[in-house]
Protein backbone atom coordinates (compact mmCIF):
# COMPACT_ATOMS: atom_id res chain seq x y z
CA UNK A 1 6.37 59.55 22.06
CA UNK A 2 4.97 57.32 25.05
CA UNK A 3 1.25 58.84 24.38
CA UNK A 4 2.04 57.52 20.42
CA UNK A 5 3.09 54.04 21.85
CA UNK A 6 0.26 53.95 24.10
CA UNK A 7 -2.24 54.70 21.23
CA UNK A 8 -0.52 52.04 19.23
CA UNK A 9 -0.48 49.03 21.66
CA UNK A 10 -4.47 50.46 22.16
CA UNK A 11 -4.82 49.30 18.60
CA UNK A 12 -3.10 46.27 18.08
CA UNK A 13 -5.57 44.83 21.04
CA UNK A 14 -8.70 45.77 19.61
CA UNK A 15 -7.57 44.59 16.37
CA UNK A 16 -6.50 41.30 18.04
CA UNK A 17 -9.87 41.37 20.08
CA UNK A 18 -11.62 41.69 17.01
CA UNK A 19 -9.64 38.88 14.90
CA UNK A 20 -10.19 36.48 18.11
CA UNK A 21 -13.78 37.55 17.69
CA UNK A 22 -14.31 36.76 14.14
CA UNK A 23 -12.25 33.72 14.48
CA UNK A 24 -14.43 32.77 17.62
CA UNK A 25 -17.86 33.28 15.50
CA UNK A 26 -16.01 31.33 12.33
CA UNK A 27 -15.01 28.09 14.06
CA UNK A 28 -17.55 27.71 16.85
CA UNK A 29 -20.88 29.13 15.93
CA UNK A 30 -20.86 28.62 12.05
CA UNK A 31 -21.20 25.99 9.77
CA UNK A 32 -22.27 21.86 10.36
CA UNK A 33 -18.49 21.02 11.49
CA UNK A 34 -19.09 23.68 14.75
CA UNK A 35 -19.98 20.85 17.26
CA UNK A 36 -17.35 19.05 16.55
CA UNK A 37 -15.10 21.93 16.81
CA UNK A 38 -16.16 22.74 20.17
CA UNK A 39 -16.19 19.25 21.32
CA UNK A 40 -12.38 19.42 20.59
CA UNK A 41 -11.65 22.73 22.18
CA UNK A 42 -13.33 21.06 25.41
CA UNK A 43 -11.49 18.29 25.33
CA UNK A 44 -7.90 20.01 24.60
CA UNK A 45 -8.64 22.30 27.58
CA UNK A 46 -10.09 19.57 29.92
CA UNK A 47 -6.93 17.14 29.42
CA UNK A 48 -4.53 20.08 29.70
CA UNK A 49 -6.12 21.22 32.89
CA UNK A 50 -6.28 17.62 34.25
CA UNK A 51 -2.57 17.14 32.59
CA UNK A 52 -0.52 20.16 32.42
CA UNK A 53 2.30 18.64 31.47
CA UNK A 54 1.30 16.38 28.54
CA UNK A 55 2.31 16.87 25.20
CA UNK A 56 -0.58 17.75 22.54
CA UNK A 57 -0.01 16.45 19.37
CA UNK A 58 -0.76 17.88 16.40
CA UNK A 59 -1.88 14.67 14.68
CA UNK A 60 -2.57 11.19 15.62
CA UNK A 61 0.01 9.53 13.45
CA UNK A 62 2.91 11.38 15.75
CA UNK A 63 1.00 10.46 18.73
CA UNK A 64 1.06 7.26 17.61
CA UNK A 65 5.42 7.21 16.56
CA UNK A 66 6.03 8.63 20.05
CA UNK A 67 4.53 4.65 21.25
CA UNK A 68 8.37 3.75 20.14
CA UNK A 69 10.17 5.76 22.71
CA UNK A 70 8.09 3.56 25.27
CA UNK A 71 8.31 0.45 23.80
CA UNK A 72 12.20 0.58 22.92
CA UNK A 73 12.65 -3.06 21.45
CA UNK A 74 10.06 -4.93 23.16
CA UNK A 75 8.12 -7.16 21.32
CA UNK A 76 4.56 -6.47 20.97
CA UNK A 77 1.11 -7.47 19.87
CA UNK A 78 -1.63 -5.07 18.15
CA UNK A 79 -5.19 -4.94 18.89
CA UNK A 80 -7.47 -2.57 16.52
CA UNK A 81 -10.99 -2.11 17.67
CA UNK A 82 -12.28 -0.31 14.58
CA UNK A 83 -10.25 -1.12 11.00
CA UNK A 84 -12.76 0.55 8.35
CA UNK A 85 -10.34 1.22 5.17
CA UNK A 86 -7.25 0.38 6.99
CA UNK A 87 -5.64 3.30 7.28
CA UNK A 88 -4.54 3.40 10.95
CA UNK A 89 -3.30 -0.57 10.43
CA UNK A 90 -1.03 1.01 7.10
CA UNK A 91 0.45 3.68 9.65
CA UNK A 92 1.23 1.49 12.32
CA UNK A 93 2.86 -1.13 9.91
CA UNK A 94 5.39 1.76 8.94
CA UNK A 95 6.67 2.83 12.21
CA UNK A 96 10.12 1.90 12.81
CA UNK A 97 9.01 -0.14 16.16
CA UNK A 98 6.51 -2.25 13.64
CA UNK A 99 9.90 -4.52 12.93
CA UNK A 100 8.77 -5.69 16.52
CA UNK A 101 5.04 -6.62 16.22
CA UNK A 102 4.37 -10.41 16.27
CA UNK A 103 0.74 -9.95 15.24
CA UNK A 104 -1.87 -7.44 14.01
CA UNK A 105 -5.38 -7.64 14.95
CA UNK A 106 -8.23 -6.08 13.67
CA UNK A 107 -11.78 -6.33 14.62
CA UNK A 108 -14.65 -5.09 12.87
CA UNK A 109 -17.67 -5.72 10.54
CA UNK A 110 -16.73 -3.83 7.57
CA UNK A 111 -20.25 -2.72 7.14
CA UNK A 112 -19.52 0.44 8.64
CA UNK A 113 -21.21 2.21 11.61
CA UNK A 114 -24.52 -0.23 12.59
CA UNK A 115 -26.47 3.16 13.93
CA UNK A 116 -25.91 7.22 13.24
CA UNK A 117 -23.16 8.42 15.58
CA UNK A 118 -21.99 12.32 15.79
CA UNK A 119 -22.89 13.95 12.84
CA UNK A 120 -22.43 10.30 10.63
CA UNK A 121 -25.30 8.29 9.44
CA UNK A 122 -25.74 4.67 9.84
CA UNK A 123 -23.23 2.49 7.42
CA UNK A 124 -20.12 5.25 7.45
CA UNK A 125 -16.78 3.80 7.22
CA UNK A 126 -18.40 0.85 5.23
CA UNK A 127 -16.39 -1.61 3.07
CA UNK A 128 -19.11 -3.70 1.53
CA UNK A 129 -18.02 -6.66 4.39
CA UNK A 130 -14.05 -6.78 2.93
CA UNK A 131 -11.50 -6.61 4.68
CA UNK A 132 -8.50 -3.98 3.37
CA UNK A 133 -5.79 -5.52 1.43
CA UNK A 134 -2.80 -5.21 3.14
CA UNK A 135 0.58 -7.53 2.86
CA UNK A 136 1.49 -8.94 5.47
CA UNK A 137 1.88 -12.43 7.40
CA UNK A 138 1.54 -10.95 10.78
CA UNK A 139 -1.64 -9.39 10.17
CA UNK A 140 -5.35 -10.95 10.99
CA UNK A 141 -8.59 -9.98 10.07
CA UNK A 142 -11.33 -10.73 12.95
CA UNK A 143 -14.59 -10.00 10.72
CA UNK A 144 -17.93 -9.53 12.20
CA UNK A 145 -19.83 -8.13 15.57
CA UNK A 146 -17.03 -7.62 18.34
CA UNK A 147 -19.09 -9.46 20.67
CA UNK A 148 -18.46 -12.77 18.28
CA UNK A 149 -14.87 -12.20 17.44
CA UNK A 150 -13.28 -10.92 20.65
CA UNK A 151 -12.81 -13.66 21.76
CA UNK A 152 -10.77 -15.83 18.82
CA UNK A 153 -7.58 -14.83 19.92
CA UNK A 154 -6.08 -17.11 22.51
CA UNK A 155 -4.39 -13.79 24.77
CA UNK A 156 -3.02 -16.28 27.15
CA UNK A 157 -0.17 -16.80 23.98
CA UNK A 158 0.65 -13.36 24.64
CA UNK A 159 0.66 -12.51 28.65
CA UNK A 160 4.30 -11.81 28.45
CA UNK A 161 4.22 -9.08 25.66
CA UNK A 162 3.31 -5.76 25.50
CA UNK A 163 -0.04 -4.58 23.58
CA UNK A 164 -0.78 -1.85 21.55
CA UNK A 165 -4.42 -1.94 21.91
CA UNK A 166 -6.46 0.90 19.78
CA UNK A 167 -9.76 2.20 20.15
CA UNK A 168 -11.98 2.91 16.86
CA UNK A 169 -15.80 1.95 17.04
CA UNK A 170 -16.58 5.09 18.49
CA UNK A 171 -19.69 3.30 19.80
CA UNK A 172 -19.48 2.95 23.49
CA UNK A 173 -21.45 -0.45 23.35
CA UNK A 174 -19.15 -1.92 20.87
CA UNK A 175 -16.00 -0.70 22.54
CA UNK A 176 -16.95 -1.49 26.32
CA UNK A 177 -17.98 -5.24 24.36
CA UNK A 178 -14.05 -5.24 23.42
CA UNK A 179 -12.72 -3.69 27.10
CA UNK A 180 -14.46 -5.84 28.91
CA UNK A 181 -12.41 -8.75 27.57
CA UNK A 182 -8.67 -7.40 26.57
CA UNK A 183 -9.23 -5.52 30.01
CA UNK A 184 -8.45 -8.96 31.99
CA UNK A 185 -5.03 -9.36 30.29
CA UNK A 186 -4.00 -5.90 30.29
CA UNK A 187 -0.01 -5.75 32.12
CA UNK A 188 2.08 -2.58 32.78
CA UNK A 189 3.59 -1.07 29.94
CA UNK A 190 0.64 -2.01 27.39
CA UNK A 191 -0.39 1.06 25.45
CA UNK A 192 -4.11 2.10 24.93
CA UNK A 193 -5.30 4.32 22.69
CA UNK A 194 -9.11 5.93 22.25
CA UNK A 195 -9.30 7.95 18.16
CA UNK A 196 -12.56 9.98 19.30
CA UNK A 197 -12.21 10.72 23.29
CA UNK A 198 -13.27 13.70 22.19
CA UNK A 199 -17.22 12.25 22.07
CA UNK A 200 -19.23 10.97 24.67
CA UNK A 201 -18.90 7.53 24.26
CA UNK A 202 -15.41 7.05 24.74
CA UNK A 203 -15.40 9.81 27.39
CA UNK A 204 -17.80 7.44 29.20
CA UNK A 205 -15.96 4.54 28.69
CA UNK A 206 -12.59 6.54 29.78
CA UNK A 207 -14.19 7.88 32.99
CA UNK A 208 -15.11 4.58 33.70
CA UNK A 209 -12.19 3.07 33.47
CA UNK A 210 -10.43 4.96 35.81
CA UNK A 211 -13.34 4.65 38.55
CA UNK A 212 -12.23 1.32 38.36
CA UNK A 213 -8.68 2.14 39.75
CA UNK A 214 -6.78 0.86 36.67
CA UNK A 215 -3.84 2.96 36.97
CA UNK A 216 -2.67 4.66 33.68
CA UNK A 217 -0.17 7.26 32.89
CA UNK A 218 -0.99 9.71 29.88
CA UNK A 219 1.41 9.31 26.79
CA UNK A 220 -0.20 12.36 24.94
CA UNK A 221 -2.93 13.66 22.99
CA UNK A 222 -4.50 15.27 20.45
CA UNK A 223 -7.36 17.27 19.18
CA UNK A 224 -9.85 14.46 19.33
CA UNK A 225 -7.45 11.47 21.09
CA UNK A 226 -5.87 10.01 23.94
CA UNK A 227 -2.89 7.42 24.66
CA UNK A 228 -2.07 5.87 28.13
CA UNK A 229 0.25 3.40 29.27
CA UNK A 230 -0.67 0.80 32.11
CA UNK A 231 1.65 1.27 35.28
């Protein structure tokens, strides 16, 4: 009996070595999508070595709903670095803490990605140069290159209210053009948010944030994403 169980467990790991195996070759080594694939698997294990006890999230949008436990009823203002369609803007304009958002920025050109970037050619995420039509008063469009629209907002109307400030040109140039100004108003408790730190741009801009010695505590992450909140 103990030589049959023996014989049996033998089995199920070989067959489990060989389904890791083909699952292994299937995911990482096939196919156009592999990079990014392992890109993601790096940056999973990396955060959860650096931040054991961080909670991955299996999509951004419930990354993004857990911003409510921190905020509780605060008032806050929203910065979007990177609209394209709009669908990030529709999410956040659902979540139950959205009844607390005084205003909605978004920045971008709407004429999609100005150079190739990952495995996306020059003018992805285009909109033909319009803006997405969404309803409501509280939101405002900030069209063209970040470098000419970052600063149109007047921040100093917001110094004592929390920001939700999120991170979507997956460029570093553009997105170190944007950090470089919201960075100087930036207060504990403001939530920031990077959609491809997964990539090297972000990464970059990431690892150079914290040289700087801007404390930040991890919120959570996902796959390809990271939030923090300013302490």
């Amino acid at each position: 009996m103990g030589q049959e169980m023996e014989m049996r467990l033998t089995l199920q790991k070989r067959l489990k070595r060989i389904i890791f195996s083909l699952l292994i070759k299937r995911l990482f080594l096939q196919d156009k999508k592999s990079r990014v694939t392992r890109l993601s698997a790096k940056f999973v294990f990396s955060t959860h070595e650096n931040y054991p006890s961080a909670k991955l999230h299996h999509s951004r949008e419930r990354l993004w709903e857990s911003f409510g436990e921190h905020l509780g009823q605060s008032e806050w203002v929203g910065f979007e670095f990177g609209v394209a369609s709009g669908d990030a803007t529709r999410t956040f304009m659902r979540m139950d803490y959205a009844k607390n958002c005084l205003q909605w920025n978004g920045f971008d050109t709407f004429c999609g990605l100005p150079s190739a970037w990952g495995d996306l050619p020059e003018g992805a995420f285009s909109t033909d140069g319009n803006p997405p039509s969404i309803k409501s008063s509280i939101i405002k469009w900030h069209v063209g290159l970040i470098e000419d629209t970052c600063t149109d907002i007047n921040l100093l109307n917001f110094l004592n209210k929390n920001f939700i400030i999120i991170f979507d040109f997956d460029l570093y140039s553009a997105t170190k053009a944007a950090w470089d100004v919201i960075s100087k108003f930036l207060k504990v408790g403001d939530i920031i948010y990077f959609d491809e730190a997964y990539e090297k741009d972000e990464a970059r801009l990431i690892h150079e944030i914290f040289e700087s010695g801007l404390a930040l505590e991890i919120l959570g992450y996902t796959t390809m994403g990271i939030a923090y909140k300013v302490i």
